[in-house]
N, C-alpha and C. Protein backbone atom coordinates (compact mmCIF):
# COMPACT_ATOMS: atom_id res chain seq x y z
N UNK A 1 0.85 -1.17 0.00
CA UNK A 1 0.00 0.00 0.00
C UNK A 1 0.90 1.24 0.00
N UNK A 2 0.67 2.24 -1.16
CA UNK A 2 1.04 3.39 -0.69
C UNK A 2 1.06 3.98 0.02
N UNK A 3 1.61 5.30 0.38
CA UNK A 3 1.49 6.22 1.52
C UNK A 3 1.21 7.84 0.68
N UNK A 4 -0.06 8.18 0.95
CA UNK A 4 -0.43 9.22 0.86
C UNK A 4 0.25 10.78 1.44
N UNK A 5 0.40 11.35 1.09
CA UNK A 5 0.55 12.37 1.74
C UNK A 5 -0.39 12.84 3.47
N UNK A 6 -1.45 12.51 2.86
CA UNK A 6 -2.46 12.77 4.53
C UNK A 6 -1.81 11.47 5.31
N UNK A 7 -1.98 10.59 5.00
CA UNK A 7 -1.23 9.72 6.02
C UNK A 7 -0.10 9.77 6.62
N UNK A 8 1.19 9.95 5.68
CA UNK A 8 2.43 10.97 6.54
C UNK A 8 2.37 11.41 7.41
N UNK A 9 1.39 12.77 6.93
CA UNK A 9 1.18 14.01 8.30
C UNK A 9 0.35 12.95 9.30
N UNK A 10 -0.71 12.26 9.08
CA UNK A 10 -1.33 11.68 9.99
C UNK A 10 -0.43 10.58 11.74
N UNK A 11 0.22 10.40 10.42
CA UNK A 11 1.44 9.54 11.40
C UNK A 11 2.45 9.92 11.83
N UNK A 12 2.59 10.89 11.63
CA UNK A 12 3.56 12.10 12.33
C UNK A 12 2.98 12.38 13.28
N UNK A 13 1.98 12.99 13.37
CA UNK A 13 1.23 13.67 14.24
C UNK A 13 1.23 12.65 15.49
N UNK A 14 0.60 11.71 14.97
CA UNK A 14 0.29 10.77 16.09
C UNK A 14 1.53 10.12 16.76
N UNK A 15 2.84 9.98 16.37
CA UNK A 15 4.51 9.98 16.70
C UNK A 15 4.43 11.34 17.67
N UNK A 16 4.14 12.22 17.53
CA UNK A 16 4.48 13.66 18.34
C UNK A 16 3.74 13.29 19.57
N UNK A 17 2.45 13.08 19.06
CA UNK A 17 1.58 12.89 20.39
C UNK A 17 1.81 12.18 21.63
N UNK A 18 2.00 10.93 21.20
CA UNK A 18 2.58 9.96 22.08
C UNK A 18 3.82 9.88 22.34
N UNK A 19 4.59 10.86 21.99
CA UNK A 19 5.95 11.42 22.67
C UNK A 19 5.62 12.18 23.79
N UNK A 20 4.59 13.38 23.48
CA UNK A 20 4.21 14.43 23.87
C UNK A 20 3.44 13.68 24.99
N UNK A 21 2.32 12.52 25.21
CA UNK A 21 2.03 11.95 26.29
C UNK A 21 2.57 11.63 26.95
N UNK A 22 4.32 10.56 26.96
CA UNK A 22 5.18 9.96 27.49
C UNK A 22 5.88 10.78 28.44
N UNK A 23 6.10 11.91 27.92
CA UNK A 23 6.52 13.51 28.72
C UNK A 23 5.97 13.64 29.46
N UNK A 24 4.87 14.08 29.63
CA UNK A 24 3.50 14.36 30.75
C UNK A 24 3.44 13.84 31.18
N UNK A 25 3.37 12.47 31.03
CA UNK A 25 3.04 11.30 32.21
C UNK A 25 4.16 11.41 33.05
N UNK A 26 5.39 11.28 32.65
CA UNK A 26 6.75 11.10 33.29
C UNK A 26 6.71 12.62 33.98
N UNK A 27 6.30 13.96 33.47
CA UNK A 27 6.42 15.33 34.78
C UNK A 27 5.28 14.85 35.23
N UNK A 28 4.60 14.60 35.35
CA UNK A 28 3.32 14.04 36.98
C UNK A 28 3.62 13.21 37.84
N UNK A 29 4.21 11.98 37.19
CA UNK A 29 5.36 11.28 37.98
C UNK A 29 6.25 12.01 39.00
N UNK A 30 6.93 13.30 37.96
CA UNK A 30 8.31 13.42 38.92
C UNK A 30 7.07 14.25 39.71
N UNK A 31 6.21 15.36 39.03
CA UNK A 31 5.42 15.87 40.68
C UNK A 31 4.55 15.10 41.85
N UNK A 32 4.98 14.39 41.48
CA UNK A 32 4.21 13.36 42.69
C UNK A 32 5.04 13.08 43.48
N UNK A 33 6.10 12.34 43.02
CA UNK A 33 7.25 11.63 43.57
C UNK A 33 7.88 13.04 44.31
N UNK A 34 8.03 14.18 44.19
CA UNK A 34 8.37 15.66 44.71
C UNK A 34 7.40 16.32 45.83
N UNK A 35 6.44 15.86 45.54
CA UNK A 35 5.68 15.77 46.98
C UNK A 35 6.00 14.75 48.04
N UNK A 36 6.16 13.79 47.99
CA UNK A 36 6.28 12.75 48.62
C UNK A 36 5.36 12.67 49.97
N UNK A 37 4.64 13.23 49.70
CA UNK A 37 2.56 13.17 50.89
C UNK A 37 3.16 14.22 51.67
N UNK A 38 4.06 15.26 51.70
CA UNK A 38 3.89 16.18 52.54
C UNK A 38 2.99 17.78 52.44
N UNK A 39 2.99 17.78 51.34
CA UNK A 39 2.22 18.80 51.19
C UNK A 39 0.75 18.64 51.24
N UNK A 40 0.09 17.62 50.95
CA UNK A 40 -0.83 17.44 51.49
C UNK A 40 -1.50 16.71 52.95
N UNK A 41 -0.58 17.02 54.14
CA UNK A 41 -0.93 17.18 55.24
C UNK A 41 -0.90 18.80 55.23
N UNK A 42 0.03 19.82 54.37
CA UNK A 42 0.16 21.29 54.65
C UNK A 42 -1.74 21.65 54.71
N UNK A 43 -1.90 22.86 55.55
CA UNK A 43 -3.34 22.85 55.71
C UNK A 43 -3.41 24.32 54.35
N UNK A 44 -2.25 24.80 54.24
CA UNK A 44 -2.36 25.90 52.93
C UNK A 44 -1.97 25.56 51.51
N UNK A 45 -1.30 24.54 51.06
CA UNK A 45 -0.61 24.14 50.15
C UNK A 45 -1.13 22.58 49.95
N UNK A 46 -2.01 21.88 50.63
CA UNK A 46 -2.49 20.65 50.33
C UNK A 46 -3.66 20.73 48.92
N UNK A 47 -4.54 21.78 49.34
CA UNK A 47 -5.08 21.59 48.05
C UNK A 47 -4.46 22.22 46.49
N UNK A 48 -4.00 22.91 46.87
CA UNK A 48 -3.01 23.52 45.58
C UNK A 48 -2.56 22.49 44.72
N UNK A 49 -1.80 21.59 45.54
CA UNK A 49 -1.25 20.49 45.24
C UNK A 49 -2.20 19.67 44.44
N UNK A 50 -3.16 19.26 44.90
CA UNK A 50 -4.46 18.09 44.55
C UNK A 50 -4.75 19.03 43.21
N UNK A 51 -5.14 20.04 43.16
CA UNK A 51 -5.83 20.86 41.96
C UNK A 51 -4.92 20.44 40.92
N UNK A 52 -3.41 20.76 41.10
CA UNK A 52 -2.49 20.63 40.45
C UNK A 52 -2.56 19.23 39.89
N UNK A 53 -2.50 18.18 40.74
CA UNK A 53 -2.31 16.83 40.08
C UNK A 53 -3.91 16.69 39.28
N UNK A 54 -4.79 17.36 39.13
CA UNK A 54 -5.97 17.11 38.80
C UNK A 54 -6.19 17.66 37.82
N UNK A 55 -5.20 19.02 36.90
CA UNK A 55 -4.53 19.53 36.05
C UNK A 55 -3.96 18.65 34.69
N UNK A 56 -3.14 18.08 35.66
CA UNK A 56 -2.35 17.51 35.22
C UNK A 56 -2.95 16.47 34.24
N UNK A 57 -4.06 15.38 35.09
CA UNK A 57 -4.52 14.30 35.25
C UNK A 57 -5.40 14.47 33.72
N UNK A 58 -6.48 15.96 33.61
CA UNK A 58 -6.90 16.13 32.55
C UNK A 58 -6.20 16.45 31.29
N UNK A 59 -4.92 16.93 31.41
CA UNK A 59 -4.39 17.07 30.14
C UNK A 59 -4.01 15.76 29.85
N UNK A 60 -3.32 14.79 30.55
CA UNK A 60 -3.44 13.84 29.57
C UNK A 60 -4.61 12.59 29.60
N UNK A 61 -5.60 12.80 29.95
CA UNK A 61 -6.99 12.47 29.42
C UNK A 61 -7.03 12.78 28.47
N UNK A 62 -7.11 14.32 27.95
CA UNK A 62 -7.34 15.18 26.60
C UNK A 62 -6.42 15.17 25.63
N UNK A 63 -5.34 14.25 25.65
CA UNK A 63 -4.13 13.94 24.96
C UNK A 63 -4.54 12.41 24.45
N UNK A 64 -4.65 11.27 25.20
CA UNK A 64 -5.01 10.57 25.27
C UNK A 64 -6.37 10.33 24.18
N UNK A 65 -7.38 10.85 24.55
CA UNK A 65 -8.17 11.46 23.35
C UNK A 65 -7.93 11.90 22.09
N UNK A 66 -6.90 12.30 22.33
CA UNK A 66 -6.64 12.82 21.11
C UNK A 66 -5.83 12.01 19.85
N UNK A 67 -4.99 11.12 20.48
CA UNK A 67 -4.17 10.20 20.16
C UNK A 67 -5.43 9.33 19.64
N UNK A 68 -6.23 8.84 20.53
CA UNK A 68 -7.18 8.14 20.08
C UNK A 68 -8.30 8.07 18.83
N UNK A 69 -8.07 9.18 18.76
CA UNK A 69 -8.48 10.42 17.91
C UNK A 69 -7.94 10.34 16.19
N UNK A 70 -6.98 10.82 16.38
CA UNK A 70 -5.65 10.22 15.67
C UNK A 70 -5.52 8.64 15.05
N UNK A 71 -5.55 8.05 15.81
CA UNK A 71 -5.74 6.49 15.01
C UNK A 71 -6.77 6.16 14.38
N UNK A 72 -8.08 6.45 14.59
CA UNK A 72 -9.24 6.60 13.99
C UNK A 72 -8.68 6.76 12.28
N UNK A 73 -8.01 8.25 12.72
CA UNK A 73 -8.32 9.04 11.26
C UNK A 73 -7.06 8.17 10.48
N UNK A 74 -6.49 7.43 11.10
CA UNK A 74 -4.74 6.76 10.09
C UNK A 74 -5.60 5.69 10.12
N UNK A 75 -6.77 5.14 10.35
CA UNK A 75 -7.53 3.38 9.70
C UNK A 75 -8.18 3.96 8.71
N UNK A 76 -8.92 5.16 9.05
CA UNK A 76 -9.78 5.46 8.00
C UNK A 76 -9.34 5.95 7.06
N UNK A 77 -8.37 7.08 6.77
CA UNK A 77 -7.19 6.96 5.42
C UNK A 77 -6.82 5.61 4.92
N UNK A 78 -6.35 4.73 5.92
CA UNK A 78 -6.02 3.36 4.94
C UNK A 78 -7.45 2.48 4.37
N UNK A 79 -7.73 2.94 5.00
CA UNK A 79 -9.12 1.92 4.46
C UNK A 79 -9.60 2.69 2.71
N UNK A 80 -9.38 4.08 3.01
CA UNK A 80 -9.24 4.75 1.72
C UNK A 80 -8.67 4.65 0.63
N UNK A 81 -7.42 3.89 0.96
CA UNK A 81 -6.64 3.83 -0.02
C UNK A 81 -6.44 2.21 -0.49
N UNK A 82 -6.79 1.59 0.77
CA UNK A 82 -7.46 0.14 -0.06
C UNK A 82 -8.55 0.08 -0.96
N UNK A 83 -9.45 1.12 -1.01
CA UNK A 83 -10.57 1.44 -1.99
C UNK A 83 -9.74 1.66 -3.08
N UNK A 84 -9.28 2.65 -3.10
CA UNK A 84 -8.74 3.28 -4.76
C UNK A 84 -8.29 2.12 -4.70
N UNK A 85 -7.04 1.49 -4.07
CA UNK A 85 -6.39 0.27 -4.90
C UNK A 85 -7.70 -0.88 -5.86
N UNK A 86 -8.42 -1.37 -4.83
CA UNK A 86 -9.23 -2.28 -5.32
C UNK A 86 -9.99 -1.81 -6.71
N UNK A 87 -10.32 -0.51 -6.73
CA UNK A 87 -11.02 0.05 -7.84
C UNK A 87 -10.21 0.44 -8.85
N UNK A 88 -8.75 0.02 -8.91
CA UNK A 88 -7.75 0.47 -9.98
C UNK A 88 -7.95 -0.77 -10.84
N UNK A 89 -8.45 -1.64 -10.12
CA UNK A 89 -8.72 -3.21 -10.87
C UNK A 89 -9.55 -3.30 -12.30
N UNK A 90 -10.51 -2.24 -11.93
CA UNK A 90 -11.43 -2.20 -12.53
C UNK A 90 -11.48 -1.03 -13.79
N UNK A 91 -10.33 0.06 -13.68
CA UNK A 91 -10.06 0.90 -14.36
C UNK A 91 -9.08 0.35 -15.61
N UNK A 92 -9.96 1.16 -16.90
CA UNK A 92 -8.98 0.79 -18.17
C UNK A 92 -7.70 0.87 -17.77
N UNK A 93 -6.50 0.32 -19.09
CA UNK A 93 -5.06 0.99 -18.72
C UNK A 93 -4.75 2.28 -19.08
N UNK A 94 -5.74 3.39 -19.73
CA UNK A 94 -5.03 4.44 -20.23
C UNK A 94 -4.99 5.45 -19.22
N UNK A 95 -6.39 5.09 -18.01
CA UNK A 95 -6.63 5.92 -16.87
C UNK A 95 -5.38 5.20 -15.86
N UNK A 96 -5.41 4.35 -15.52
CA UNK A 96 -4.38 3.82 -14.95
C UNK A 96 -2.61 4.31 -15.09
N UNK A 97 -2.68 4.57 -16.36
CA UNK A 97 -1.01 5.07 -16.92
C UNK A 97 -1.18 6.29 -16.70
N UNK A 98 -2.33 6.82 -16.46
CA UNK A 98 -2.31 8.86 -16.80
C UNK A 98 -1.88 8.94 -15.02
N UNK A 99 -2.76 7.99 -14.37
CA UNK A 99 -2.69 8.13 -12.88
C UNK A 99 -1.07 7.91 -12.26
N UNK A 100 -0.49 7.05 -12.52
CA UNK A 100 1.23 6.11 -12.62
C UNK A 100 2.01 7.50 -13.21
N UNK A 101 2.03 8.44 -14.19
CA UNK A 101 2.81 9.37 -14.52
C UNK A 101 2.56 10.84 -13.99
N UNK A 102 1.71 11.07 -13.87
CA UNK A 102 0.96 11.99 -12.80
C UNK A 102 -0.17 12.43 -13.53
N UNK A 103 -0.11 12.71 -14.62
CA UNK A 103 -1.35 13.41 -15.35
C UNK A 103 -2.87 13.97 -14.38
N UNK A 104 -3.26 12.66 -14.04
CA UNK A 104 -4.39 12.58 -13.06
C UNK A 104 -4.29 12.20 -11.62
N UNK A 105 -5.23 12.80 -10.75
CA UNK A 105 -5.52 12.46 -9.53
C UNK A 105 -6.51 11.65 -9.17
N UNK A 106 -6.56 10.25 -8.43
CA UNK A 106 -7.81 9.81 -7.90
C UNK A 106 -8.34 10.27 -6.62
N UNK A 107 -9.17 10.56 -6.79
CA UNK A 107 -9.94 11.00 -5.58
C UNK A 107 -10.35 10.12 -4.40
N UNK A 108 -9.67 10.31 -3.44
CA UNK A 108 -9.95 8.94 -2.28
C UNK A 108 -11.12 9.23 -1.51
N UNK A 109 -12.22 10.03 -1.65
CA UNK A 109 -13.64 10.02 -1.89
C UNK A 109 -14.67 9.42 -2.90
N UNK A 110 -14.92 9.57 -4.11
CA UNK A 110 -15.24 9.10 -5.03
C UNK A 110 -13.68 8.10 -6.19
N UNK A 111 -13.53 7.30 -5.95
CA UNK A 111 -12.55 6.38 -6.33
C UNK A 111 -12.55 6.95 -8.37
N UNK A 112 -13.77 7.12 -8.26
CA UNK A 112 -14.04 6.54 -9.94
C UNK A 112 -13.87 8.29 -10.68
N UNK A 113 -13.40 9.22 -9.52
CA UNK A 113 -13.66 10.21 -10.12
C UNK A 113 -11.71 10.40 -10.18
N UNK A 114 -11.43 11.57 -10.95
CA UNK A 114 -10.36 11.88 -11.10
C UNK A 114 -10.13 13.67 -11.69
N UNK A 115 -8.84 14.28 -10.93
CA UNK A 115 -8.54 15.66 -11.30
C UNK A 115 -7.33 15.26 -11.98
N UNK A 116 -7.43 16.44 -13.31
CA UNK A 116 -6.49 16.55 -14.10
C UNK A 116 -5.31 17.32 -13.36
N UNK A 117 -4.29 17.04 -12.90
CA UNK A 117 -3.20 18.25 -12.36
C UNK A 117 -3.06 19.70 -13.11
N UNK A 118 -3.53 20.58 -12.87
CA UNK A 118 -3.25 21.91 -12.77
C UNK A 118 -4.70 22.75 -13.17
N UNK A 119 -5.55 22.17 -13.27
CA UNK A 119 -7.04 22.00 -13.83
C UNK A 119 -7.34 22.39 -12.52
N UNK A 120 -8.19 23.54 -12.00
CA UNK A 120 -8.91 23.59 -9.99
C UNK A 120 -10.19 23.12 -10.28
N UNK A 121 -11.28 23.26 -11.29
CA UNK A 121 -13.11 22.88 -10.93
C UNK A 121 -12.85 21.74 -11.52
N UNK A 122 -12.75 21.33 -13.28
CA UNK A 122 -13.18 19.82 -13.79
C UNK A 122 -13.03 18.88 -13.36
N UNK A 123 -13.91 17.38 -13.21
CA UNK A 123 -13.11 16.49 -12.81
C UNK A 123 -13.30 15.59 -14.24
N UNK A 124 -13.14 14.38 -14.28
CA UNK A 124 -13.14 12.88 -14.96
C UNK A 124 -13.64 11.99 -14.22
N UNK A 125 -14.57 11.89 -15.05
CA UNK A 125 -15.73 10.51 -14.17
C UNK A 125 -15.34 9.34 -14.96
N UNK A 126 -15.32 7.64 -14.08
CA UNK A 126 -15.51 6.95 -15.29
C UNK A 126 -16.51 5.97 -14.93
N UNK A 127 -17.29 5.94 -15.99
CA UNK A 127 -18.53 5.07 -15.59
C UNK A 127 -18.46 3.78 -15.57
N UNK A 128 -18.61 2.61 -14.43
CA UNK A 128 -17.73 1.38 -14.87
C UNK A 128 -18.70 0.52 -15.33
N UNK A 129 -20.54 0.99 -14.85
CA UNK A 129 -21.24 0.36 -15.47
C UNK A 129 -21.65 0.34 -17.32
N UNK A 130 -21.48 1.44 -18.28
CA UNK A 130 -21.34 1.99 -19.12
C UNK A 130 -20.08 1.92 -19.72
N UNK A 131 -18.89 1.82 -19.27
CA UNK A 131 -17.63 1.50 -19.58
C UNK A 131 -17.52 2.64 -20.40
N UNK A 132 -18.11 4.30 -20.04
CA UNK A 132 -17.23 5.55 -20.79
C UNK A 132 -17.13 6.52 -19.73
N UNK A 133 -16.02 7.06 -20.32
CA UNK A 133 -15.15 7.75 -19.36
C UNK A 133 -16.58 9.51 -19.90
N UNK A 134 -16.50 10.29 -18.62
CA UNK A 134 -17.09 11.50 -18.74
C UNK A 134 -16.63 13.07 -18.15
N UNK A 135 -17.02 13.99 -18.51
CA UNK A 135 -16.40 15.07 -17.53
C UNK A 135 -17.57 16.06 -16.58
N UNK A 136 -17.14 16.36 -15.54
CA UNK A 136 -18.04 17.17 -14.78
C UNK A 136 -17.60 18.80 -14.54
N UNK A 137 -18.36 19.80 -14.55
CA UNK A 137 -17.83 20.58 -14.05
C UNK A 137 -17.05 21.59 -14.83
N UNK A 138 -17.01 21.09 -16.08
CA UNK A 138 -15.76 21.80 -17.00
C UNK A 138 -16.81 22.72 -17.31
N UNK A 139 -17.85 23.41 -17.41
CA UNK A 139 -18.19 24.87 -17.33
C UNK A 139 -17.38 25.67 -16.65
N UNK A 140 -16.89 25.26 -15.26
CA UNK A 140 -16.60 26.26 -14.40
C UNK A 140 -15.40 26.32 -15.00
N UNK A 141 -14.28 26.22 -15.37
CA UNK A 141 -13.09 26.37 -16.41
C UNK A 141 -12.89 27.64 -16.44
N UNK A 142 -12.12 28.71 -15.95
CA UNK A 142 -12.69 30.55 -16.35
C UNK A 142 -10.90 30.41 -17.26
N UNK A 143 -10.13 29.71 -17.04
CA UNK A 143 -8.71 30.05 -17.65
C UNK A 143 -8.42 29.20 -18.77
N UNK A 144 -8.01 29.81 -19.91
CA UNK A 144 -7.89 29.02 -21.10
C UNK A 144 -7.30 27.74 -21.26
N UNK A 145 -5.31 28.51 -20.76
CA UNK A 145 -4.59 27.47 -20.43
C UNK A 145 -4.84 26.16 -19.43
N UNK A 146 -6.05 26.21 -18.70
CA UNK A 146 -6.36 25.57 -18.13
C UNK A 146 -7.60 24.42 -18.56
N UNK A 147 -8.68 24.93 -19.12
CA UNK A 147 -8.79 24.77 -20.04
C UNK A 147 -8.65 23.68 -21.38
N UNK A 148 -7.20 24.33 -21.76
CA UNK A 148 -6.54 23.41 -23.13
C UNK A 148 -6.36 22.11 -22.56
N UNK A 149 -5.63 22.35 -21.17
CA UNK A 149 -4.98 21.11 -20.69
C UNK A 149 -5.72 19.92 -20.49
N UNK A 150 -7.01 20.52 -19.47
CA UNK A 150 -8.02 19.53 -19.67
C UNK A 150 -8.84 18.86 -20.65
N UNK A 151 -9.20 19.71 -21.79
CA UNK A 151 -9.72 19.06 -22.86
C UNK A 151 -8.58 18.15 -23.21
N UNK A 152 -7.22 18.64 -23.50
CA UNK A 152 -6.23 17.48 -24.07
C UNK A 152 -6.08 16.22 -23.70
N UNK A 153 -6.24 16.42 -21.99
CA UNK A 153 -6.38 15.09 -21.49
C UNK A 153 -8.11 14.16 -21.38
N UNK A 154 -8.75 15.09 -21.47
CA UNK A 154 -9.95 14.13 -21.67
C UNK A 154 -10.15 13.52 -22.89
N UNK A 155 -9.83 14.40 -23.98
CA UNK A 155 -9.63 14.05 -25.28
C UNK A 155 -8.79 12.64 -25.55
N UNK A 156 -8.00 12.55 -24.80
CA UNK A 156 -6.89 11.30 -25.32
C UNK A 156 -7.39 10.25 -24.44
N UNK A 157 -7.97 10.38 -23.60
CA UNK A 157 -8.86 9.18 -22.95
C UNK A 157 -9.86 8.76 -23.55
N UNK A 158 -10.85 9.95 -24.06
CA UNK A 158 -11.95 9.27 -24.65
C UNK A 158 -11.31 8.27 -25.82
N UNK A 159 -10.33 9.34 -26.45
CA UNK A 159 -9.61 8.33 -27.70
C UNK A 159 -9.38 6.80 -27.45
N UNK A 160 -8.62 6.64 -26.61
CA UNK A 160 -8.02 5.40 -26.03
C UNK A 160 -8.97 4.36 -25.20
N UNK A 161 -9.96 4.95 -24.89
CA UNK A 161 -10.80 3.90 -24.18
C UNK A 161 -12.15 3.65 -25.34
N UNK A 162 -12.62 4.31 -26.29
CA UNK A 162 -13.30 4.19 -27.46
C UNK A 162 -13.00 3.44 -28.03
């Protein structure tokens, strides 16, 4: 399986986090172990203390969460990208080679849809029940050069899969 770009950052993030938990846990540790139960016999400084470890206690709850959080979203990216794979099965080879050199983008929302690189509104639909490739959106097109590019590449698909 590839690695996406969102997944990277995704798994980065979640590397920081659980660094960033391991830290926290270990300073609550040392403030505990730095009390050693005397401050809470103090009748001015006992609760300070308790608030403090109770501080503490919620940030990494809310870290913890978050991490948790975090793994969610790195299954559900992969599960994404086992889609496109499985649905590349099913895609001609000319969409397949445009995708392999960069030409096109698959969309890890709609699998079957695809952006031309440097193109921002059109996309490329391909219909797998119908077996023809289509375009959406190419009204919104306002730049020529932009435009050319996309017709060129829809053009040589329709060619090639016709």
């Amino acid at each position: 399986m590839e690695k996406t770009k969102r997944l990277l950052i995704l798994e980065n993030s979640l590397e920081k986090k659980k660094k960033q938990f391991d830290e926290r846990l270990q300073n609550h540790f040392d403030t505990v172990k730095q009390a050693n139960g005397q401050p809470l016999n103090d009748k001015r400084n006992g609760q300070a203390t308790l608030n403090k470890w109770e501080r503490q206690n919620d940030s990494l709850r809310n870290l913890q969460e978050s991490i948790a959080k975090t793994e969610r979203a790195i299954e559900a990216e992969k599960g994404k990208i086992i889609e496109c794979e499985g649905v590349k099965n099913d895609l001609p080879s000319p969409i397949i080679d445009m995708i392999e050199n960069g030409t096109l983008n698959q969309w890890r929302k709609h699998p079957n849809t695809f952006f031309v690189n440097g193109v921002d509104k059109a996309r490329i639909v391909w219909d797998s029940k119908k077996k023809v490739v289509a375009h959406r959106y190419s009204k919104q097109i306002t730049d020529k050069d932009q435009w050319k590019l996309f017709a060129k590449t829809y053009n040589q698909l329709f060619k090639e899969i016709k």
